[in-house]
C-alpha atoms as a PDB file:
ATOM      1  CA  UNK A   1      72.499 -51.311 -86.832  1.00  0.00           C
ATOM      2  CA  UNK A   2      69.395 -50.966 -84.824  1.00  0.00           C
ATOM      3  CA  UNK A   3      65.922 -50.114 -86.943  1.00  0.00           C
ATOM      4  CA  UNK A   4      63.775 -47.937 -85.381  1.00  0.00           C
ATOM      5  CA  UNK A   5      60.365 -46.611 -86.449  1.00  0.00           C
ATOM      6  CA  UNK A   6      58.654 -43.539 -85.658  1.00  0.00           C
ATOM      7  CA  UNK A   7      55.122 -43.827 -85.515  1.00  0.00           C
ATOM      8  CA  UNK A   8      52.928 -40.972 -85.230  1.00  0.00           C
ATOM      9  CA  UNK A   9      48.883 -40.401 -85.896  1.00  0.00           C
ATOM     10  CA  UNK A  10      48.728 -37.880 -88.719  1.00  0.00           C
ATOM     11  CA  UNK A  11      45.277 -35.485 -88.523  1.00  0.00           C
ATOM     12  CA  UNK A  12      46.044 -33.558 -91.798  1.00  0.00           C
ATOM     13  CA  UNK A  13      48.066 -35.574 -94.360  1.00  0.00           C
ATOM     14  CA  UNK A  14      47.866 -33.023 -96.754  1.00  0.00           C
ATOM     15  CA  UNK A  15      49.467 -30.677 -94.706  1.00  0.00           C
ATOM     16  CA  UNK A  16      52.520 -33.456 -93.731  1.00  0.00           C
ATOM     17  CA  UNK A  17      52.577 -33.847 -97.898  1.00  0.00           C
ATOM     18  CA  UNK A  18      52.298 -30.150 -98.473  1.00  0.00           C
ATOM     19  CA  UNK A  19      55.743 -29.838 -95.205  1.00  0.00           C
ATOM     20  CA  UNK A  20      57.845 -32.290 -96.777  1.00  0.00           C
ATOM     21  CA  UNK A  21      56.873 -31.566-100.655  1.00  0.00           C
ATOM     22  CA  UNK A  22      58.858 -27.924 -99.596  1.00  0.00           C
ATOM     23  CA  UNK A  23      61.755 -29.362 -98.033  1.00  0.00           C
ATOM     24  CA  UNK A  24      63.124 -32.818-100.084  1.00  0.00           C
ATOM     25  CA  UNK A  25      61.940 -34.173-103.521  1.00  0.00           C
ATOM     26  CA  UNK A  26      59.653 -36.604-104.280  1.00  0.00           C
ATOM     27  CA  UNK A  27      60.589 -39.734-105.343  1.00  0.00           C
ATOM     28  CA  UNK A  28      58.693 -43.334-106.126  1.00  0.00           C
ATOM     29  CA  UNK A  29      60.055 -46.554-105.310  1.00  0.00           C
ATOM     30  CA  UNK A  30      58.137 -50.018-105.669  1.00  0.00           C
ATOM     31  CA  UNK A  31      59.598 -52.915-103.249  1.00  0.00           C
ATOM     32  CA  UNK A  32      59.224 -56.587-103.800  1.00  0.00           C
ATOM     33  CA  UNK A  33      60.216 -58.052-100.398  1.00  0.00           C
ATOM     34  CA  UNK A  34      60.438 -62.186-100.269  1.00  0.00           C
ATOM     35  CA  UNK A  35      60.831 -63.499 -97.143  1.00  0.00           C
ATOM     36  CA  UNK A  36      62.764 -67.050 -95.637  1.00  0.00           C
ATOM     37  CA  UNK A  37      62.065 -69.723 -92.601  1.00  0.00           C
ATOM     38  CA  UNK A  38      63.375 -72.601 -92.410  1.00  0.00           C
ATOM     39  CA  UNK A  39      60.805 -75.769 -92.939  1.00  0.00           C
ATOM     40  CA  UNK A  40      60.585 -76.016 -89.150  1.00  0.00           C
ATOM     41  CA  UNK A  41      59.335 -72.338 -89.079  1.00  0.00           C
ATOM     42  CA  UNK A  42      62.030 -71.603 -86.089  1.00  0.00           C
ATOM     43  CA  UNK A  43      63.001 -67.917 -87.786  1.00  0.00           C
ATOM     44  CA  UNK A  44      59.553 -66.955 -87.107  1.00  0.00           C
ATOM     45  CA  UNK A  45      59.413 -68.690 -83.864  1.00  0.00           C
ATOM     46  CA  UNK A  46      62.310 -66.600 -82.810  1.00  0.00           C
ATOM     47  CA  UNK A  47      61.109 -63.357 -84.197  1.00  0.00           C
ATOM     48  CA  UNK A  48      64.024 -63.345 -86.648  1.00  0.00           C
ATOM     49  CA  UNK A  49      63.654 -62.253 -90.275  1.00  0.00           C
ATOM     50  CA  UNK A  50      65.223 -63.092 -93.335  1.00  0.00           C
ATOM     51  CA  UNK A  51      64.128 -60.967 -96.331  1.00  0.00           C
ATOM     52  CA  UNK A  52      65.485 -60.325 -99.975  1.00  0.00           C
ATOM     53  CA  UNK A  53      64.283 -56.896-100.677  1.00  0.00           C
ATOM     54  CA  UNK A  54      64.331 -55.654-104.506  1.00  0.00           C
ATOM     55  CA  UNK A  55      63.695 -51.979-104.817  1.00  0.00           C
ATOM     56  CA  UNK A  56      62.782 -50.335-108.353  1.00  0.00           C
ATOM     57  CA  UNK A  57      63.034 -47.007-108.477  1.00  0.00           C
ATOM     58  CA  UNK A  58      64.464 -43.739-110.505  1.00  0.00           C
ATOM     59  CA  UNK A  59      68.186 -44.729-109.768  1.00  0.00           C
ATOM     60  CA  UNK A  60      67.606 -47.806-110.932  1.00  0.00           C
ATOM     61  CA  UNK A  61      66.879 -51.178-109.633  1.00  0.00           C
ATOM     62  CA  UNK A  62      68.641 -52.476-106.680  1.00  0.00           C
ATOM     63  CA  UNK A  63      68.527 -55.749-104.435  1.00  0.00           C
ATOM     64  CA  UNK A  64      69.782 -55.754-100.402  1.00  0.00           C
ATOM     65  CA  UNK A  65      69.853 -59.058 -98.133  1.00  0.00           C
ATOM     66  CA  UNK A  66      68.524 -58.094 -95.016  1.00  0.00           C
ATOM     67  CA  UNK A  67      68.228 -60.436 -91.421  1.00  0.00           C
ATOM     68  CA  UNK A  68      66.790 -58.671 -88.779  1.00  0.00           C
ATOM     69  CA  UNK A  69      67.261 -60.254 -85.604  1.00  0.00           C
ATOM     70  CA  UNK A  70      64.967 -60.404 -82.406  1.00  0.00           C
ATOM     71  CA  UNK A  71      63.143 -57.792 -80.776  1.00  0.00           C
ATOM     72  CA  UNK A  72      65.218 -55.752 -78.207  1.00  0.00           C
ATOM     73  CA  UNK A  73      62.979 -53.098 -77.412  1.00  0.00           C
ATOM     74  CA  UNK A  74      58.893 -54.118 -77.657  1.00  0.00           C
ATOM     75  CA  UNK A  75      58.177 -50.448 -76.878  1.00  0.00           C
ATOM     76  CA  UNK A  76      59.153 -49.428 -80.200  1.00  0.00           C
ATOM     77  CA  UNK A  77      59.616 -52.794 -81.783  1.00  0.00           C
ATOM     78  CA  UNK A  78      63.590 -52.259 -82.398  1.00  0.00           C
ATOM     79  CA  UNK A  79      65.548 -54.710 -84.097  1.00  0.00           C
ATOM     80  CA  UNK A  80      69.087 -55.535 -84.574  1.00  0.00           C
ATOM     81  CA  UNK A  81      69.483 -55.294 -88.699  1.00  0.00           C
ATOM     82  CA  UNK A  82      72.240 -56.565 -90.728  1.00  0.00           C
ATOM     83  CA  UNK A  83      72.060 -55.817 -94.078  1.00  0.00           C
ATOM     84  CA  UNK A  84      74.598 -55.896 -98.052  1.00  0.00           C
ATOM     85  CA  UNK A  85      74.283 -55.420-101.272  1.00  0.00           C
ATOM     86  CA  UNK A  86      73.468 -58.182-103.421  1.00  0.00           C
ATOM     87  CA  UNK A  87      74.370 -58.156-106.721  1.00  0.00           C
ATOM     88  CA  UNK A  88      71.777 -61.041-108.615  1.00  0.00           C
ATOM     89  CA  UNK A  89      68.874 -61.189-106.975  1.00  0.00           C
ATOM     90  CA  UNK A  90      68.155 -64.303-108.732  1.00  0.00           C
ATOM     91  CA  UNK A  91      71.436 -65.966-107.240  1.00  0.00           C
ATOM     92  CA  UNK A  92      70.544 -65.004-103.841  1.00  0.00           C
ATOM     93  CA  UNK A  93      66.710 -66.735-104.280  1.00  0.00           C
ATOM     94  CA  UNK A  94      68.475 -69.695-105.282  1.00  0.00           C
ATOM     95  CA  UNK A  95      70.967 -69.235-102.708  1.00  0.00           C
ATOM     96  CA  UNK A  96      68.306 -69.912 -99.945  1.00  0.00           C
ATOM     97  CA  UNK A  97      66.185 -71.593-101.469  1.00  0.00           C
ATOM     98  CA  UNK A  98      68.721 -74.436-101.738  1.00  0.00           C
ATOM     99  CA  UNK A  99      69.134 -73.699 -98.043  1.00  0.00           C
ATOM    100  CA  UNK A 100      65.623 -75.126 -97.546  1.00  0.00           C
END
C-alpha cells in the first residue's frame, strides 16, 4: 500500500464539522505512536519509519506494526506502507527493542 494525504486549507471548520457530522458518526480515538532507528540513526537517514502504533478507542484497544518506507512522490509526500496486526504490544516493544 501507498499512503497518501490530502491536504487542504479549511476557511470554515465549523462548516467541514457541521458536513461530515450529517454524513458518518463521530467517533474518538487516542493514538500512542513509538517510533524505532537503529543506534546509527540510518532509518531516519533513509526516510524510513518504523512505528508501533496503539490506538484506544470505542471498539476497543488495538496495536498495528507499521514501516513506511521512503518517499516516492515529494509532491504529496507518498510512502510505500506495510502494515499487521500485532497482538501484545508489549512483546512487540521488546521485540525491537532487543533489536537495538
Amino acid at each position: 500500500m501507498i499512503e497518501a494525504e490530502l491536504k487542504a486549507r479549511v476557511h470554515s471548520p465549523e462548516a467541514v464539522m457541521r458536513q461530515l457530522d450529517e454524513r458518518a458518526e463521530a467517533r474518538i480515538e487516542v493514538y500512542q505512536d513509538t517510533y524505532y532507528d537503529r543506534p546509527d540513526g540510518s532509518l531516519e537517514k533513509a526516510d524510513q519509519e518504523l512505528r508501533v502504533r496503539t490506538v484506544r478507542g470505542p471498539n476497543g484497544l488495538r496495536t498495528v506494526l507499521t514501516f513506511k518506507d521512503a518517499t516516492v512522490d515529494e509532491a504529496s509526500g507518498s510512502k510505500p506502507e506495510h502494515e499487521t496486526r500485532v497482538e501484545d504490544s508489549q512483546e512487540a516493544h521488546a521485540i525491537l527493542q532487543g533489536l537495538g
